[in-house]
PDB file of N, CA and C in Angstrom:
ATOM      1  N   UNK A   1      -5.416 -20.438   5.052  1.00  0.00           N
ATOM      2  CA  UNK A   1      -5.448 -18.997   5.122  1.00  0.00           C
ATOM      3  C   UNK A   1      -5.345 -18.396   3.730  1.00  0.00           C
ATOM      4  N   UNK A   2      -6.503 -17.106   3.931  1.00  0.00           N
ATOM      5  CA  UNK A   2      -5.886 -16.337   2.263  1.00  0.00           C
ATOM      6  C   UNK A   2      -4.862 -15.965   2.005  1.00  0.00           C
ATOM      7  N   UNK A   3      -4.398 -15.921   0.531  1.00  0.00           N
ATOM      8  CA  UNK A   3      -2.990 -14.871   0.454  1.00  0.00           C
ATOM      9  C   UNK A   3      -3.573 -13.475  -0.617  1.00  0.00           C
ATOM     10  N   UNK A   4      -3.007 -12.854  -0.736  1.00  0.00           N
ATOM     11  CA  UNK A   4      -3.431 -11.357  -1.004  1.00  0.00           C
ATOM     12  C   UNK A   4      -1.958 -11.380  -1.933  1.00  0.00           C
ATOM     13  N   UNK A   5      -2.019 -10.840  -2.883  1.00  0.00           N
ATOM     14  CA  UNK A   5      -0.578 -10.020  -3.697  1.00  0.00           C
ATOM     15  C   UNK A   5      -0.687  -8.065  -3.903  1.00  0.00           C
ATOM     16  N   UNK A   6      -0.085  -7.977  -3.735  1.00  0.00           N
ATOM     17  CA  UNK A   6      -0.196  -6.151  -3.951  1.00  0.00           C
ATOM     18  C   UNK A   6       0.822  -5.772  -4.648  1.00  0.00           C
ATOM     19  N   UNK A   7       0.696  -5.315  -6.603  1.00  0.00           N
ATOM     20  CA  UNK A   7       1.274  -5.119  -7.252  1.00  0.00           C
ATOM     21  C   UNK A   7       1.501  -3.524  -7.407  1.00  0.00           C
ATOM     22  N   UNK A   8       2.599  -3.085  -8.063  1.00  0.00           N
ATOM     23  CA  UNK A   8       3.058  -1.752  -8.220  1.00  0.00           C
ATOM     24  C   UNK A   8       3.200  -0.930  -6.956  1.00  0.00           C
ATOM     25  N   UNK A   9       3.905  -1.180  -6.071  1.00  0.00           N
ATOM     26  CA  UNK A   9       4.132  -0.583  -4.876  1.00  0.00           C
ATOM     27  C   UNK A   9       5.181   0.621  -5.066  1.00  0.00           C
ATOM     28  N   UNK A  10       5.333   1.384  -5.350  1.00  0.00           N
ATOM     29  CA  UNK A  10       6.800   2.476  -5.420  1.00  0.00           C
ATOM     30  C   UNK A  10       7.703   1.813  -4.549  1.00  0.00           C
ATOM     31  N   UNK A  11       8.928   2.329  -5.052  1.00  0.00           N
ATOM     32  CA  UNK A  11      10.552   1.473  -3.981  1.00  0.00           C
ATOM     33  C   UNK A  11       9.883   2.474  -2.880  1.00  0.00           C
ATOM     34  N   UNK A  12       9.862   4.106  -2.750  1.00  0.00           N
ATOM     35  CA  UNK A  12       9.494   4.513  -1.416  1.00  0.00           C
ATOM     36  C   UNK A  12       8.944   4.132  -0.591  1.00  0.00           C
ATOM     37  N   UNK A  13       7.533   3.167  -0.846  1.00  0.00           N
ATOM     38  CA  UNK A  13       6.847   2.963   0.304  1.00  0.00           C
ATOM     39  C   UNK A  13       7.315   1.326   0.393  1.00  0.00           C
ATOM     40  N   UNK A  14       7.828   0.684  -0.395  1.00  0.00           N
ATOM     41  CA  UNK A  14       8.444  -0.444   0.488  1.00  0.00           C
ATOM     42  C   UNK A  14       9.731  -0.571   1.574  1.00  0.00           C
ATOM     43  N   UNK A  15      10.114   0.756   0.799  1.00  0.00           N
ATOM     44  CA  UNK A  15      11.335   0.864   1.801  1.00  0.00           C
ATOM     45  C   UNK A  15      11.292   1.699   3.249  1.00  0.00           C
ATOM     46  N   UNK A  16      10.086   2.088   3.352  1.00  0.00           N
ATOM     47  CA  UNK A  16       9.384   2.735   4.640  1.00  0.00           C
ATOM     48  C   UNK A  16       8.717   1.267   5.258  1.00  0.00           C
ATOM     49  N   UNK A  17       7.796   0.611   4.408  1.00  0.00           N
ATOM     50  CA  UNK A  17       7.654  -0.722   5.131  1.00  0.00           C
ATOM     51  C   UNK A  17       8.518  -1.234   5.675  1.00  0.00           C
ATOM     52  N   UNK A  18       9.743  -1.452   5.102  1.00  0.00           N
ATOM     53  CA  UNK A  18      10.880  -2.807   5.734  1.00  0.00           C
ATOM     54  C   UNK A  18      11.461  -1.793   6.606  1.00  0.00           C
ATOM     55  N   UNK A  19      11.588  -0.548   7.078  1.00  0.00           N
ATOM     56  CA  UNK A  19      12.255   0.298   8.308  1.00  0.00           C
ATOM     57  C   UNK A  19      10.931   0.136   8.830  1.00  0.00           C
ATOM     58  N   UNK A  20       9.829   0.078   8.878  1.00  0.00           N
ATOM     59  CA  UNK A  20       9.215  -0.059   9.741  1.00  0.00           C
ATOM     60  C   UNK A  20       9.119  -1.395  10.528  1.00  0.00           C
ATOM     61  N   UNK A  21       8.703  -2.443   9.836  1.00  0.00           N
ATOM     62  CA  UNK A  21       8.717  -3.684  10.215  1.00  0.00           C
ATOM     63  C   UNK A  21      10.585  -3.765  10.888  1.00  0.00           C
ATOM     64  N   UNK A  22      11.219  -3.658  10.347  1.00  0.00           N
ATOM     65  CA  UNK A  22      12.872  -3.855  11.088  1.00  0.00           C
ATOM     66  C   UNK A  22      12.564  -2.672  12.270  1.00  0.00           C
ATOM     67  N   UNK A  23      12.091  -1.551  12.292  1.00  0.00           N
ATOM     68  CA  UNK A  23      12.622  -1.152  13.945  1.00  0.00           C
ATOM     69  C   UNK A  23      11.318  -1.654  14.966  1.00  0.00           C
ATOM     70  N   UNK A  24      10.467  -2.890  14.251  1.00  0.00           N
ATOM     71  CA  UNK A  24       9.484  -3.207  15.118  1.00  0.00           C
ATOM     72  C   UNK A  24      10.048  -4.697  15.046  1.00  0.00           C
ATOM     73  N   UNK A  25      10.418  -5.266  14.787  1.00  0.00           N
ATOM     74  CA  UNK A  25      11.108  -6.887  15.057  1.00  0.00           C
ATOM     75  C   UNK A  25      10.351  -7.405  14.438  1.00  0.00           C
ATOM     76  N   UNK A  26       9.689  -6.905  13.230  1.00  0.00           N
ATOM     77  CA  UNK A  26       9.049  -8.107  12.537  1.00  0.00           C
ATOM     78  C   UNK A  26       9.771  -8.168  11.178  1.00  0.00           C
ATOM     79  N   UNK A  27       9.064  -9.282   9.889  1.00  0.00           N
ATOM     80  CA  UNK A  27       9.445  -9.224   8.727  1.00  0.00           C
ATOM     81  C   UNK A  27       8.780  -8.055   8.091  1.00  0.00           C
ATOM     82  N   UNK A  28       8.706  -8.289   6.734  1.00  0.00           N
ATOM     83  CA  UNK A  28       8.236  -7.229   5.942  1.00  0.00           C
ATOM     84  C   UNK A  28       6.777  -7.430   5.789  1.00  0.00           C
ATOM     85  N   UNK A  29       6.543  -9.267   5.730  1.00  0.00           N
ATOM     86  CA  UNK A  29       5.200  -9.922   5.780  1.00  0.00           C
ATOM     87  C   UNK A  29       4.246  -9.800   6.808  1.00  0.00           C
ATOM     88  N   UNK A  30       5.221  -9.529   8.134  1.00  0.00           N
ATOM     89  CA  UNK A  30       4.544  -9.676   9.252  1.00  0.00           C
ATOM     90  C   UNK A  30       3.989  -8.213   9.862  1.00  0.00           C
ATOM     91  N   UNK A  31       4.827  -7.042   9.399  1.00  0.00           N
ATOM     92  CA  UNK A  31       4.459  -5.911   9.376  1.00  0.00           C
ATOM     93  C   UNK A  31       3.536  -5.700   8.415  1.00  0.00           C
ATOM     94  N   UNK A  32       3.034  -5.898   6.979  1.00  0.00           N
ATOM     95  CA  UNK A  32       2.060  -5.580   6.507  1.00  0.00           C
ATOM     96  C   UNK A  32       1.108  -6.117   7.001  1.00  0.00           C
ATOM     97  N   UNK A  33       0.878  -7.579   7.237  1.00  0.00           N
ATOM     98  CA  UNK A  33       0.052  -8.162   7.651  1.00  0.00           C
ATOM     99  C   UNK A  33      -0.669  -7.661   9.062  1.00  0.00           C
ATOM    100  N   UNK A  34      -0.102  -6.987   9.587  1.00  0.00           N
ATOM    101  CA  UNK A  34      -0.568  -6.285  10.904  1.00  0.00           C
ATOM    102  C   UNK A  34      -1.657  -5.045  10.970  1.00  0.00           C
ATOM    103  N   UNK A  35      -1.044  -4.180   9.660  1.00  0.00           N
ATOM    104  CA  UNK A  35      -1.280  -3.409   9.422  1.00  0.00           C
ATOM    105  C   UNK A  35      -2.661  -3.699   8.790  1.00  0.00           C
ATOM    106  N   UNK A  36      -3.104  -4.448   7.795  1.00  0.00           N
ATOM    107  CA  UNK A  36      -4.105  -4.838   7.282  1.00  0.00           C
ATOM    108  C   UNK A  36      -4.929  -5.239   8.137  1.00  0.00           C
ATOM    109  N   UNK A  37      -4.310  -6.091   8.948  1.00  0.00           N
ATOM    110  CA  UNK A  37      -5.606  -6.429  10.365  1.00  0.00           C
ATOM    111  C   UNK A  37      -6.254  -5.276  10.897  1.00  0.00           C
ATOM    112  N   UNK A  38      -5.050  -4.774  11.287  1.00  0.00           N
ATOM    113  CA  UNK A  38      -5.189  -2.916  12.102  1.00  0.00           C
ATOM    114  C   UNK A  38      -6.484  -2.682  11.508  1.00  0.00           C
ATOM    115  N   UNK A  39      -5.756  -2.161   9.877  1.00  0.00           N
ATOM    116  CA  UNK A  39      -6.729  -1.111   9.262  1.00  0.00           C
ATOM    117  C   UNK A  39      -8.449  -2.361   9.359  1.00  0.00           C
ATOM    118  N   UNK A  40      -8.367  -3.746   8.986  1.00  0.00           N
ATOM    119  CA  UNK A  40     -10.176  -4.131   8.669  1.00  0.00           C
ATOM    120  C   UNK A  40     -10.868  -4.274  10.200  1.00  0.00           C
ATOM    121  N   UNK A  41     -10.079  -4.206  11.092  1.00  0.00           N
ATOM    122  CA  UNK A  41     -10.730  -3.718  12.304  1.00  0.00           C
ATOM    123  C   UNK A  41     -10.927  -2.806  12.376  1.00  0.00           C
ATOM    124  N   UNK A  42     -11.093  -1.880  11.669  1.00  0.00           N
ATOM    125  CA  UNK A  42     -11.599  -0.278  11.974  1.00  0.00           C
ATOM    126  C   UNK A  42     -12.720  -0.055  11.953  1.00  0.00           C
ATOM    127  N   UNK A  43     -13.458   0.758  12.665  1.00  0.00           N
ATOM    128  CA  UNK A  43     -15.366   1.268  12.326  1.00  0.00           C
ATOM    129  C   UNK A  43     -14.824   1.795  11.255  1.00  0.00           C
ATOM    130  N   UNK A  44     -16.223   1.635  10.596  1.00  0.00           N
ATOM    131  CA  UNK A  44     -16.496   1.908   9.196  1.00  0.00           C
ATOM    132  C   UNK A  44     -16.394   3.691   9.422  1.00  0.00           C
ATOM    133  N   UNK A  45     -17.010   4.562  10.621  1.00  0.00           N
ATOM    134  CA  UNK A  45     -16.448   5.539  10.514  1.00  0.00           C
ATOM    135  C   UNK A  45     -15.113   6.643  10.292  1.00  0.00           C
ATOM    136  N   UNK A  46     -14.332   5.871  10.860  1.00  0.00           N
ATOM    137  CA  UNK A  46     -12.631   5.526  10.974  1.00  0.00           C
ATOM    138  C   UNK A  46     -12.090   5.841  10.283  1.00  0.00           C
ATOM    139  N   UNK A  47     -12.751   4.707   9.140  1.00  0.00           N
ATOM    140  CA  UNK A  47     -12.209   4.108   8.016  1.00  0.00           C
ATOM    141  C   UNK A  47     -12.340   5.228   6.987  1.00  0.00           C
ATOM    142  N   UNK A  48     -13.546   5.806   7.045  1.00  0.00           N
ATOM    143  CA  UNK A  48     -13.750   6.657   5.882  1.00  0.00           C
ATOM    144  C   UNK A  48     -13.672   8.155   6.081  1.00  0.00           C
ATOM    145  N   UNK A  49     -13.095   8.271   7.430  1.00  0.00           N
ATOM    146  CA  UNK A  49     -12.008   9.667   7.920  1.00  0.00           C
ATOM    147  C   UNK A  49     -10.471   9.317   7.397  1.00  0.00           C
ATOM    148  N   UNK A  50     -10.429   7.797   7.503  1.00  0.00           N
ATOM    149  CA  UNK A  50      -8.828   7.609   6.840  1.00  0.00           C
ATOM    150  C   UNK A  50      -9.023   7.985   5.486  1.00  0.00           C
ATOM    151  N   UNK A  51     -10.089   7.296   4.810  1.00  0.00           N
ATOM    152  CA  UNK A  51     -10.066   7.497   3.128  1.00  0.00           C
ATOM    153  C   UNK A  51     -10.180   8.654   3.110  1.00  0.00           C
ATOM    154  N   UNK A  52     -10.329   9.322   3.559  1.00  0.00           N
ATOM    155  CA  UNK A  52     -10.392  10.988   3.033  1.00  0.00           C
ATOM    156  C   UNK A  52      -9.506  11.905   3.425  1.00  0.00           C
ATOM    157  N   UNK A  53      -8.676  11.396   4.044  1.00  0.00           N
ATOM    158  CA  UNK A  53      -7.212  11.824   5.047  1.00  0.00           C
ATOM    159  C   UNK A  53      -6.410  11.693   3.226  1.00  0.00           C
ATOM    160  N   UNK A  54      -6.181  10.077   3.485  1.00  0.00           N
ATOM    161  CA  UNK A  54      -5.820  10.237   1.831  1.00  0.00           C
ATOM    162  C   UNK A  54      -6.354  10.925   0.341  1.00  0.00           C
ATOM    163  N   UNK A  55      -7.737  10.808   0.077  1.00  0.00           N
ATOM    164  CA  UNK A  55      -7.797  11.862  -0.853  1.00  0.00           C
ATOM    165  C   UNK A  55      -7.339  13.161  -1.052  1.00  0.00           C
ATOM    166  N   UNK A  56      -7.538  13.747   0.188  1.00  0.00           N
ATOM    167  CA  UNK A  56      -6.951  14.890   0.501  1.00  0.00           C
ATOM    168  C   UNK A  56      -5.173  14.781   0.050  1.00  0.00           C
ATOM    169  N   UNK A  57      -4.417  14.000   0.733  1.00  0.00           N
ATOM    170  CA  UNK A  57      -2.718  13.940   0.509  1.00  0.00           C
ATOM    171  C   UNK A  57      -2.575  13.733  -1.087  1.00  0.00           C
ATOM    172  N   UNK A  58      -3.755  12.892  -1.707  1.00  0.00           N
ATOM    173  CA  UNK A  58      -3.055  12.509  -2.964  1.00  0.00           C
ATOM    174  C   UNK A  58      -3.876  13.319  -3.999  1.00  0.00           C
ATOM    175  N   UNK A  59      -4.535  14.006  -3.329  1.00  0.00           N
ATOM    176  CA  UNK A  59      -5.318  15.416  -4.756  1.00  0.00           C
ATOM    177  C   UNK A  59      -4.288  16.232  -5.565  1.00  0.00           C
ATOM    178  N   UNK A  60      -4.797  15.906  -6.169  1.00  0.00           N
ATOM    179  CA  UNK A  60      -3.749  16.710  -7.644  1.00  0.00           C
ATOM    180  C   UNK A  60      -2.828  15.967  -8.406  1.00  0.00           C
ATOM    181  N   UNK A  61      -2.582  15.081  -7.643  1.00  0.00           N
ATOM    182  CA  UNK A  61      -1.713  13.410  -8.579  1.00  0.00           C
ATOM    183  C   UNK A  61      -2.160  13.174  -9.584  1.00  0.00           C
ATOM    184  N   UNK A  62      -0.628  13.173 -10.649  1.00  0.00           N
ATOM    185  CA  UNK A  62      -1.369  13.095 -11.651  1.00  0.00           C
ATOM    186  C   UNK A  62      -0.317  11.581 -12.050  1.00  0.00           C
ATOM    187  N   UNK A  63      -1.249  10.391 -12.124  1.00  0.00           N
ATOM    188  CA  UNK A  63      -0.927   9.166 -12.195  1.00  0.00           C
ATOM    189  C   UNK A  63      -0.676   8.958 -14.005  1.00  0.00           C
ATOM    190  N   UNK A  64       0.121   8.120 -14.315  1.00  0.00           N
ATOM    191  CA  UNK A  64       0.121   7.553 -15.562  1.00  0.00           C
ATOM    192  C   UNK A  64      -0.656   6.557 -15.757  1.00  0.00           C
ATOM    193  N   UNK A  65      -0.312   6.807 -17.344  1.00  0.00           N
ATOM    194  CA  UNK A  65      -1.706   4.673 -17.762  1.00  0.00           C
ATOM    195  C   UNK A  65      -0.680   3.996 -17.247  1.00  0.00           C
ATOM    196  N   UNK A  66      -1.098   3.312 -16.412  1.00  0.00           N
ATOM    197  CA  UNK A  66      -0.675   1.650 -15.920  1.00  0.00           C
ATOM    198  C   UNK A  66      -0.810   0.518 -17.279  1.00  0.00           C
ATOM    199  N   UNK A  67      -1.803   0.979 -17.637  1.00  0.00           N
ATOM    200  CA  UNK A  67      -2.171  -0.142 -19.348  1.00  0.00           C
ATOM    201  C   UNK A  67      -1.201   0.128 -20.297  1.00  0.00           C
ATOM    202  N   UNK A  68      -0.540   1.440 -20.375  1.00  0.00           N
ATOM    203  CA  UNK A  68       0.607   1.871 -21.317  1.00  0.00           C
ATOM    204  C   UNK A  68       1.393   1.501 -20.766  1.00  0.00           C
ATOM    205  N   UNK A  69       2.030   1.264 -19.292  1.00  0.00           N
ATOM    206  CA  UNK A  69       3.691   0.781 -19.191  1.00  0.00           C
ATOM    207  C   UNK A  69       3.198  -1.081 -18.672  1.00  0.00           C
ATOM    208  N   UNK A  70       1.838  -1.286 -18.500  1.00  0.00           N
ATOM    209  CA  UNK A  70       2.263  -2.750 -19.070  1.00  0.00           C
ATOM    210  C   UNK A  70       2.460  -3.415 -19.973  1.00  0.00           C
ATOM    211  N   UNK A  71       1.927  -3.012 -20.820  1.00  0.00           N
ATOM    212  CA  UNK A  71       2.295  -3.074 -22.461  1.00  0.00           C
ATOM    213  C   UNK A  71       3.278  -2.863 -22.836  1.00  0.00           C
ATOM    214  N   UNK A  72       4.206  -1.987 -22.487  1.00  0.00           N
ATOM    215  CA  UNK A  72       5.918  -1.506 -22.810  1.00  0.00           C
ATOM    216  C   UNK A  72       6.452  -2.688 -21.916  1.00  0.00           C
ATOM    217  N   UNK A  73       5.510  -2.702 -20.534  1.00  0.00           N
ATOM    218  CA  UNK A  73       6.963  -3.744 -19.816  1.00  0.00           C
ATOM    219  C   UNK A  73       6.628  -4.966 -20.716  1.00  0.00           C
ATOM    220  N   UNK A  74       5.328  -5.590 -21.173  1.00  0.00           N
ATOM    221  CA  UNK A  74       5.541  -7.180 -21.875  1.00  0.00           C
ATOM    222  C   UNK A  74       5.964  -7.070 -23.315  1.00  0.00           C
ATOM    223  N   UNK A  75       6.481  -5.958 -23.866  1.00  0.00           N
ATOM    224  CA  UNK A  75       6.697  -5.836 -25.657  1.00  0.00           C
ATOM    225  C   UNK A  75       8.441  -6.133 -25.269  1.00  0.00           C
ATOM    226  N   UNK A  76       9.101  -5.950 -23.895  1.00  0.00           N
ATOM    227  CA  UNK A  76      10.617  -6.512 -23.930  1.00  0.00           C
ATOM    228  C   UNK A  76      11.158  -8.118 -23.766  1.00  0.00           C
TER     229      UNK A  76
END
């Protein structure tokens, strides 16, 4: 089986994962992993009412360089 890694997660949304997965009786692995199934079973129509569900929530975010604080995190 594949494995997948998913880096830079905020503490918020892992800590909404593990209350989710804990008030559903799974792990933290077994709840994402569900979720990923969920979501690549979706029609492609679905899918791209979800992606735009999110553009919409995250418009106006204003993200930092990721290339600037990896560079600060490997210069310690």
């Amino acid at each position: 089986m594949a494995q997948i890694l998913v880096r830079s997660l905020d503490e918020e949304t892992v800590a909404s994962l593990k209350a989710r997965a804990r008030l559903s009786g799974r792990s933290l692995q077994g709840e994402v992993k569900l979720i990923l199934e969920t979501a690549s079973a979706m029609p492609m129509d679905q899918a791209r009412a979800a992606a735009a569900r999110w553009r919409r929530r995250l418009a106006g975010r204003i993200d930092g360089d990721s290339a600037a604080l990896i560079r600060e995190d490997r210069s310690r």
